[in-house]
Protein backbone atom coordinates (compact mmCIF):
# COMPACT_ATOMS: atom_id res chain seq x y z
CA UNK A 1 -34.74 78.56 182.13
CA UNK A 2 -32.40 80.36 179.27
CA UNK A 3 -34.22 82.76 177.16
CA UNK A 4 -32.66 83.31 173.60
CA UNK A 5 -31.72 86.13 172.83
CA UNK A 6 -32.25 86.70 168.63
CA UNK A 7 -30.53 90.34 168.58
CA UNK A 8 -27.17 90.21 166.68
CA UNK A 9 -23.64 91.14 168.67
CA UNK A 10 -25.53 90.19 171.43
CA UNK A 11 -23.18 88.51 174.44
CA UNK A 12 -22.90 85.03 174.61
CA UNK A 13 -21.08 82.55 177.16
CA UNK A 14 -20.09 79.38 177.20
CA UNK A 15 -19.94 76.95 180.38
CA UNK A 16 -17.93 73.81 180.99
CA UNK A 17 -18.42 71.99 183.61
CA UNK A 18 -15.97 69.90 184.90
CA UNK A 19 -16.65 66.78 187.11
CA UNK A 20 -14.90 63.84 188.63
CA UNK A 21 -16.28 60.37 188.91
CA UNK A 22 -18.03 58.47 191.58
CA UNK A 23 -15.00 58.83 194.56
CA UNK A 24 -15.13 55.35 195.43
CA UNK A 25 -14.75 53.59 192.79
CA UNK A 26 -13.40 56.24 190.35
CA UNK A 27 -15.24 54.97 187.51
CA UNK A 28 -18.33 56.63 185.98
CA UNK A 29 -21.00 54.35 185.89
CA UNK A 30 -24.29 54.35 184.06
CA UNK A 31 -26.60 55.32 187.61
CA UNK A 32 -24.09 58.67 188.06
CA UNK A 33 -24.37 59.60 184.25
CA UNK A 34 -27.69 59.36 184.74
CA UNK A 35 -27.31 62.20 187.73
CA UNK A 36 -25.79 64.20 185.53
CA UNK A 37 -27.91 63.95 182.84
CA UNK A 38 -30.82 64.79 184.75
CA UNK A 39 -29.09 67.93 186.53
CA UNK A 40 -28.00 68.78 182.91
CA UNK A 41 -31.38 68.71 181.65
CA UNK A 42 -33.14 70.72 183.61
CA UNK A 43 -29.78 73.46 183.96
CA UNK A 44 -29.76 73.57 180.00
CA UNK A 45 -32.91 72.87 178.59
CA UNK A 46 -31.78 74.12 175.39
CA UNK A 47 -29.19 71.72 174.79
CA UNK A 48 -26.08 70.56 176.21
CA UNK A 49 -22.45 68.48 175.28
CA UNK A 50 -21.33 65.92 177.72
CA UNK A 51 -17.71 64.26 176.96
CA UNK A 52 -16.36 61.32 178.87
CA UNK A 53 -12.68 61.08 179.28
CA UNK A 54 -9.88 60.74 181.99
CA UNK A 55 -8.90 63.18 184.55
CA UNK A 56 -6.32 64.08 187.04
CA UNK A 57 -7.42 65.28 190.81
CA UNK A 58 -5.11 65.52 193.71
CA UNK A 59 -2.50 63.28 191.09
CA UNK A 60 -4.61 60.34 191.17
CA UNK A 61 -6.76 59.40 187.36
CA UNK A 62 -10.32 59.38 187.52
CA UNK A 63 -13.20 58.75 184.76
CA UNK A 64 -14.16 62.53 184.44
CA UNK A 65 -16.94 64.12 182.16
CA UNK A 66 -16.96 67.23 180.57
CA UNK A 67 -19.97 68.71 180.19
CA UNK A 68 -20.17 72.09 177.78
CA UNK A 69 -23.11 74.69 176.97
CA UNK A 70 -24.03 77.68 175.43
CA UNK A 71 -26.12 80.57 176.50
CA UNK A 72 -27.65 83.72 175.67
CA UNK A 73 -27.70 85.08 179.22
CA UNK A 74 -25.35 85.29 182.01
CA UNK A 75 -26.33 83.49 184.51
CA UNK A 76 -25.75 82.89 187.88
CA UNK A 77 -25.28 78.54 187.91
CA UNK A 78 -24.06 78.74 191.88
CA UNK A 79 -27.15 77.01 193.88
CA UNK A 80 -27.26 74.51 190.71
CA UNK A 81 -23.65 73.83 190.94
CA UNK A 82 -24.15 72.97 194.74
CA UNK A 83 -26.99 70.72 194.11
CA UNK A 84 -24.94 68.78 191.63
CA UNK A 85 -21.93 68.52 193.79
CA UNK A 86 -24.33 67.70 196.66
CA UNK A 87 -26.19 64.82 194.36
CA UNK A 88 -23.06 63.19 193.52
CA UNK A 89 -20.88 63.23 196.51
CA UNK A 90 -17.88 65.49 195.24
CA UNK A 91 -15.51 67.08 197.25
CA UNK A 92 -15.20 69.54 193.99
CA UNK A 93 -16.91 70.28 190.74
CA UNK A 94 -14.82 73.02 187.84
CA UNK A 95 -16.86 75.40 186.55
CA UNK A 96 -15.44 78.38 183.91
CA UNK A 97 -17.78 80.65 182.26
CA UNK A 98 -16.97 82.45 179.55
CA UNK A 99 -17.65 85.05 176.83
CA UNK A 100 -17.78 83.83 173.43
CA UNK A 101 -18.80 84.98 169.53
CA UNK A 102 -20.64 81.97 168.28
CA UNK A 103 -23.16 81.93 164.95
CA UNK A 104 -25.23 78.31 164.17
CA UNK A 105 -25.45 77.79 160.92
């Protein structure tokens, strides 16, 4: 679970995850949004951003989703990441971490 952190200039990351669809039909359908939902959910309870699009592995187009968060902690993701990759067949999932200055207003 992500504490918040309230003190100001504190460090702050963001993570994108970056994942491929289902690998045999290359299409995200609802069932494997659902997988990632769920994995999402639990990962980032505070909240979370998940954008559909098109992307490029090995050459070949793919339905891909982005999924983006923000935390007040780093945080090792590693053993999530595996699960996730595990849970939806992937060869490969992206992952980038990194250190940002962000204010809600």
């Amino acid at each position: 679970m992500v504490e918040k952190v309230d003190a100001e200039g504190a460090v702050k990351y963001r993570v994108d995850v970056y994942i491929g669809s289902d690998n045999d039909s290359r299409k995200i359908h609802d069932t494997y949004l659902d997988k990632v939902k769920k994995w999402a959910n639990e990962t980032f309870p505070d909240g979370y951003t998940i954008l559909r699009g098109e992307g490029y592995y090995d050459g070949d187009s793919e339905d891909s989703v982005l999924l983006y968060a923000f935390l007040s902690q780093d945080l090792s993701l590693k053993p999530q990441l595996r699960r996730l990759k595990q849970e939806l067949e992937q060869e490969a999932i992206l992952f980038v971490k990194s250190k940002v200055d962000y204010k809600v207003v």
